[in-house]
Each structure stands twice: as structure tokens, then as C-alpha cells.
N, C-alpha and C. Protein backbone atom coordinates (compact mmCIF):
# COMPACT_ATOMS: atom_id res chain seq x y z
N UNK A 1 -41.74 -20.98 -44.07
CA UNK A 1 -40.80 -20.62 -45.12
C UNK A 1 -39.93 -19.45 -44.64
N UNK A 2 -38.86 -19.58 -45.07
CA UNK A 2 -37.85 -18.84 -44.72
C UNK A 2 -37.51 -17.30 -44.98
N UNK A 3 -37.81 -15.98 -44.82
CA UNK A 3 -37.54 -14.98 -45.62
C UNK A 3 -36.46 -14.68 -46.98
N UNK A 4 -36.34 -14.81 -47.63
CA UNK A 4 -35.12 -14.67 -48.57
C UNK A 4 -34.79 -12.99 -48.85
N UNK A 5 -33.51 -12.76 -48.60
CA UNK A 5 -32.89 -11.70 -49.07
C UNK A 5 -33.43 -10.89 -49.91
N UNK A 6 -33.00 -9.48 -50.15
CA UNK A 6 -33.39 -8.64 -51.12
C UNK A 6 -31.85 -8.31 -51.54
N UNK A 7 -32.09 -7.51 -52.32
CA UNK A 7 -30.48 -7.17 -53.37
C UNK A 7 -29.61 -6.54 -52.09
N UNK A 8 -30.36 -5.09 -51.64
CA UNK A 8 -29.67 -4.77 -50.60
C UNK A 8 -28.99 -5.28 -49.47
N UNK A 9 -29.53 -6.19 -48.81
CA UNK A 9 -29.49 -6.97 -47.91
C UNK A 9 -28.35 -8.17 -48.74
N UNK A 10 -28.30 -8.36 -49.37
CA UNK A 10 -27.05 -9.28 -50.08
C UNK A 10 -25.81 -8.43 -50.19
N UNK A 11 -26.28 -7.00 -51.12
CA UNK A 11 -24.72 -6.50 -50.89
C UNK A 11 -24.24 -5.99 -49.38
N UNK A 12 -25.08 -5.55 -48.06
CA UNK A 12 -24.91 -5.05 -46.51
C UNK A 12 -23.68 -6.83 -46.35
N UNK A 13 -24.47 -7.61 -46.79
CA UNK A 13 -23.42 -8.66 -45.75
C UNK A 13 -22.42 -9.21 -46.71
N UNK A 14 -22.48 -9.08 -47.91
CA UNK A 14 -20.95 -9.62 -48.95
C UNK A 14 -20.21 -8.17 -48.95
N UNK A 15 -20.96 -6.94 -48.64
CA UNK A 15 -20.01 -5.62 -48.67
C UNK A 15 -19.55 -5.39 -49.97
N UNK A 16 -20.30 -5.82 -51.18
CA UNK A 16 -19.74 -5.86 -52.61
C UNK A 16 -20.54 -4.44 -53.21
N UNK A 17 -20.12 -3.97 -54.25
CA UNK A 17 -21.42 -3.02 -54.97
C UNK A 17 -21.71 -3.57 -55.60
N UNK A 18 -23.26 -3.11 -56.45
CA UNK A 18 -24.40 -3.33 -56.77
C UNK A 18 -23.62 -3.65 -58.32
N UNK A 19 -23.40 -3.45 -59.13
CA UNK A 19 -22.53 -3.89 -60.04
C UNK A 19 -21.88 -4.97 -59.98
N UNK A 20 -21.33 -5.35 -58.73
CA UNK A 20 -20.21 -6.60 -58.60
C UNK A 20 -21.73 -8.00 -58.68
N UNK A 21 -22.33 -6.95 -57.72
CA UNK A 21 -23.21 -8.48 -57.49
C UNK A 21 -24.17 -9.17 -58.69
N UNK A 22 -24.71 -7.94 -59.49
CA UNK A 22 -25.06 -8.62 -60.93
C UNK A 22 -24.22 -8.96 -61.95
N UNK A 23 -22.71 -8.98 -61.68
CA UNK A 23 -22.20 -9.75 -62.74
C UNK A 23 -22.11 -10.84 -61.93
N UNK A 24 -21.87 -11.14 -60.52
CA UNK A 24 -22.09 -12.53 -59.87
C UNK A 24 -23.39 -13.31 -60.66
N UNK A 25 -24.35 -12.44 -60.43
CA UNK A 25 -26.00 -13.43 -60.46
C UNK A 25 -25.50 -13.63 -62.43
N UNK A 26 -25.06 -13.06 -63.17
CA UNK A 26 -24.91 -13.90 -64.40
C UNK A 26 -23.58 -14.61 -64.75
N UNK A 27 -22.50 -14.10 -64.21
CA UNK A 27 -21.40 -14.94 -64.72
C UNK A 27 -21.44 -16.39 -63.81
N UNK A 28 -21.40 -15.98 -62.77
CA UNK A 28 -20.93 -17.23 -61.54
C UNK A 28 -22.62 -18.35 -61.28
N UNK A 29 -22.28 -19.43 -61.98
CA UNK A 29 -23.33 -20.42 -62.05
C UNK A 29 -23.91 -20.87 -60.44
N UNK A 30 -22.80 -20.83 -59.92
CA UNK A 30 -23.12 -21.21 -58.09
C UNK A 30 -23.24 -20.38 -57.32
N UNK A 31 -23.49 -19.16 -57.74
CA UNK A 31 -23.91 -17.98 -56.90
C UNK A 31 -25.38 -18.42 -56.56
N UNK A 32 -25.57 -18.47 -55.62
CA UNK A 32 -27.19 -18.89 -55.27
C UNK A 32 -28.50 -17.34 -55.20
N UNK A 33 -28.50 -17.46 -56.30
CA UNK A 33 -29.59 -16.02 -56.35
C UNK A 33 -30.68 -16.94 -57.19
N UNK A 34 -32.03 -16.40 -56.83
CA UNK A 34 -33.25 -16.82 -57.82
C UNK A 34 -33.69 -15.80 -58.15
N UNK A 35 -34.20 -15.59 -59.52
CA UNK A 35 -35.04 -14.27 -59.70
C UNK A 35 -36.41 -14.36 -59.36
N UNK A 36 -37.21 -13.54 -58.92
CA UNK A 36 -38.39 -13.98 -58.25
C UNK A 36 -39.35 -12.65 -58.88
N UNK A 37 -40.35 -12.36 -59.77
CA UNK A 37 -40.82 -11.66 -60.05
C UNK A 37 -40.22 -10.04 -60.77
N UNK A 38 -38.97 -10.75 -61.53
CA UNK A 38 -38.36 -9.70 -62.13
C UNK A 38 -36.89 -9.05 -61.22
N UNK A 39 -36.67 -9.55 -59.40
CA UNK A 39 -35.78 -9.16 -58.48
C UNK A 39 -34.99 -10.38 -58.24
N UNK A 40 -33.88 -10.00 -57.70
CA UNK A 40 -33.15 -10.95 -57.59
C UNK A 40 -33.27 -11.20 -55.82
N UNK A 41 -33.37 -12.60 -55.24
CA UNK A 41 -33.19 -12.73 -54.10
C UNK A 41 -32.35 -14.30 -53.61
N UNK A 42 -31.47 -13.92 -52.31
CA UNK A 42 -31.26 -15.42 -52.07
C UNK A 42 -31.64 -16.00 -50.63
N UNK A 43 -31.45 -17.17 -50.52
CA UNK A 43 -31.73 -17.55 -49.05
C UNK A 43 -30.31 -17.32 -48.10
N UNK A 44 -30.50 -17.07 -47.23
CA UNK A 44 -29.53 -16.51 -46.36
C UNK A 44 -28.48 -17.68 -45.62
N UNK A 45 -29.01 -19.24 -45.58
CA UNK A 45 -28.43 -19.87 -45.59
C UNK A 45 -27.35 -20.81 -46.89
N UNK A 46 -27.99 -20.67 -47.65
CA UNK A 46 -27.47 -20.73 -49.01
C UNK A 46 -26.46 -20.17 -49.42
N UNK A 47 -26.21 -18.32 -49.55
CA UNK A 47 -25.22 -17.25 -49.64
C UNK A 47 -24.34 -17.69 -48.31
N UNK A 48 -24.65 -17.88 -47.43
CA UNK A 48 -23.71 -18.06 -46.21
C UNK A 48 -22.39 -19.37 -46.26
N UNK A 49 -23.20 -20.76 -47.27
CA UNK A 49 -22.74 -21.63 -47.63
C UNK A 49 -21.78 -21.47 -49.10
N UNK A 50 -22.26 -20.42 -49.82
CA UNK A 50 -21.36 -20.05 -51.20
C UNK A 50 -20.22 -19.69 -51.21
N UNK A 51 -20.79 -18.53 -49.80
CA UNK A 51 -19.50 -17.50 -49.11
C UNK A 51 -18.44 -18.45 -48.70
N UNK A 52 -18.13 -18.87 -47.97
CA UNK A 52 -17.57 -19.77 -46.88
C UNK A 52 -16.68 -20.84 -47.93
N UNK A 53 -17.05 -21.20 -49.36
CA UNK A 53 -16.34 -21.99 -50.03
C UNK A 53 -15.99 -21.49 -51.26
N UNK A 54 -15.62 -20.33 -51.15
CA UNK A 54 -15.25 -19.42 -51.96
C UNK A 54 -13.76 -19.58 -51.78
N UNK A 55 -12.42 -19.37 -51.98
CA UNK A 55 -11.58 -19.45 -52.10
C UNK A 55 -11.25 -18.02 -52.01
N UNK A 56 -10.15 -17.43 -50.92
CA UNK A 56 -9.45 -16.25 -50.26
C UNK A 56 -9.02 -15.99 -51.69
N UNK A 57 -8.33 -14.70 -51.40
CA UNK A 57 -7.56 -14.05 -52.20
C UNK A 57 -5.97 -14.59 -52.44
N UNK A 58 -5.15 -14.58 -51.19
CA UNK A 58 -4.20 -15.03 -50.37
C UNK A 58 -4.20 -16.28 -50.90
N UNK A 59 -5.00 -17.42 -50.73
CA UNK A 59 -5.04 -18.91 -51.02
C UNK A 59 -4.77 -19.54 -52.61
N UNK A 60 -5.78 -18.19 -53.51
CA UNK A 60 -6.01 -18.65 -54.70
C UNK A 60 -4.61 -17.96 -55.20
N UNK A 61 -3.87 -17.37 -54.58
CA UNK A 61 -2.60 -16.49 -55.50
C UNK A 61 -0.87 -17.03 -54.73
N UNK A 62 -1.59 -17.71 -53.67
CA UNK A 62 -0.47 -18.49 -53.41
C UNK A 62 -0.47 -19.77 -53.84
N UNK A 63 -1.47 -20.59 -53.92
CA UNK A 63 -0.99 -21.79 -54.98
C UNK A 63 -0.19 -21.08 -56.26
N UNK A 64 -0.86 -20.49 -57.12
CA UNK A 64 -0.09 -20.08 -58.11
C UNK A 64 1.21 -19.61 -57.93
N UNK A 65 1.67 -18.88 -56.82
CA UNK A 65 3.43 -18.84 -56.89
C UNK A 65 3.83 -20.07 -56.53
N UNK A 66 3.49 -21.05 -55.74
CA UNK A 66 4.04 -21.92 -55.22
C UNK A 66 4.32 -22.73 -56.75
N UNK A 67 2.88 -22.74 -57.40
CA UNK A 67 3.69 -23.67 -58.89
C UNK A 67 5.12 -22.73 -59.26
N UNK A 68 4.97 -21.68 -59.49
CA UNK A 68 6.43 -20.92 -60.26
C UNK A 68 7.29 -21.17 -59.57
N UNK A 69 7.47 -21.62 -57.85
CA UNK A 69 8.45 -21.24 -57.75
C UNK A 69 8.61 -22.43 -57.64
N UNK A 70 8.11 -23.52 -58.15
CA UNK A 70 8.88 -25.27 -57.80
C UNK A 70 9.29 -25.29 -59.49
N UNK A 71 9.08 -24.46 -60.26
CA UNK A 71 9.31 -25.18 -61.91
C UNK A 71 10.73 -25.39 -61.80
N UNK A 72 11.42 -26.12 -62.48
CA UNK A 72 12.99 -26.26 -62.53
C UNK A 72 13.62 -25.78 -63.05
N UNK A 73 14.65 -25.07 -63.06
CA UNK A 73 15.65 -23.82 -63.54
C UNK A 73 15.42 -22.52 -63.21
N UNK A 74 14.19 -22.43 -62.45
CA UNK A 74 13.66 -20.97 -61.44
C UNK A 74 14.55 -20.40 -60.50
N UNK A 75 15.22 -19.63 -60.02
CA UNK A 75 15.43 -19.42 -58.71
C UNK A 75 14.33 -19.16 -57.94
N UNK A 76 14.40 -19.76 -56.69
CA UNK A 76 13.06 -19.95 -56.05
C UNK A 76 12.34 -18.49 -55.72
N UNK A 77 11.35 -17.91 -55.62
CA UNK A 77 11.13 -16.82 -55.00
C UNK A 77 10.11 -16.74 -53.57
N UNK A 78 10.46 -15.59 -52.90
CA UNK A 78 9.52 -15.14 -51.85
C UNK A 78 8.42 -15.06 -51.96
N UNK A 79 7.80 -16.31 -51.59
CA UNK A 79 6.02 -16.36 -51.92
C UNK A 79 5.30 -15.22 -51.05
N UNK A 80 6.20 -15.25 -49.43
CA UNK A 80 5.08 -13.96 -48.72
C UNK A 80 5.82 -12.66 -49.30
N UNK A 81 7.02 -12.48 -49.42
CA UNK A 81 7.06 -11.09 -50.05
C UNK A 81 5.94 -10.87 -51.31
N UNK A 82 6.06 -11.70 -52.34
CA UNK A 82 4.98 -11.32 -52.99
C UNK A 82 3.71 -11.40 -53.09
N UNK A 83 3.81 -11.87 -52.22
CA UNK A 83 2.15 -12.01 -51.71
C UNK A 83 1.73 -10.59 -50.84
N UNK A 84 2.49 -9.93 -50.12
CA UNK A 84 2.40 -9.11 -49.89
C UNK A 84 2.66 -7.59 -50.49
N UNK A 85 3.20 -7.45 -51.58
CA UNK A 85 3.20 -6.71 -52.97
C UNK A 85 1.91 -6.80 -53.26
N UNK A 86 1.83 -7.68 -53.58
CA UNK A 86 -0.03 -7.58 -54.23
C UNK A 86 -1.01 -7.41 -53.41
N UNK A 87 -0.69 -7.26 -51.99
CA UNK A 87 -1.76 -7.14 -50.89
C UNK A 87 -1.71 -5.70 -51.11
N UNK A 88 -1.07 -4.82 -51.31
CA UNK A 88 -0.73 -3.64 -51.55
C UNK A 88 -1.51 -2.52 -52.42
């Protein structure tokens, strides 16, 4: 059997704080955490697989300009300028 993660060891490799990651383990249904005697732990291949199909920042905020800027009667706008505003 495989070792499974401890809390710490989840936030060292997502780099999130300890706050971010327990609203993960209750809001986000596919966050792969089990509670195991009152702690939260995951398998390391599992989190590695969650991670990885998670959707960028960049990805999820450029579809969305790309819809605004195809609607009709728009003038088109600079998807990387504003994409890079908000990188900001």
C-alpha cells in the first residue's frame, strides 16, 4: 500500500495555504482527499492526476474573452493585452 499524503505535504507541492486547501476538500467534489481518522489525506498519484486537469488561469479567462470578442456589434478586443492586465 501506498503512503498517502498528510495536509502538509499536500499544501509543500500545490504551494496553496492551509485555508485554500480546506475549502478545496469541501467545496470541490473532485478534489481527491479522504478523511482518515478525523485528518485529511490524499494519494499522491491521484492529486498529481486532479492537478494536471485542472484548467490554467490563462486558458479558463481566455475562452471567456474570446466569446466577447466574437459577439456581433463588439469591436473586437485584445485578448493578450487583456490577458495580460489581469496577469498583473
Amino acid at each position: 500500500m501506498k503512503k498517502l499524503l498528510n495536509v502538509n505535504e499536500i499544501l509543500d507541492i500545490l504551494g496553496i495555504h492551509e485555508n485554500t486547501l480546506y475549502k478545496l476538500c469541501q467545496r470541490d467534489e473532485t478534489f481527491p482527499v479522504r478523511k482518515i481518522a478525523g485528518r485529511y489525506k490524499a494519494d499522491p498519484d491521484e492529486l498529481e492526476a486532479w492537478y494536471k486537469a485542472q484548467p490554467t488561469f490563462i486558458q479558463e479567462h481566455e475562452q471567456k474573452l474570446m466569446q466577447i470578442a466574437k459577439r456581433p456589434g463588439r469591436t473586437p478586443i485584445s485578448v493578450t493585452k487583456t490577458l495580460q492586465k489581469m496577469a498583473r
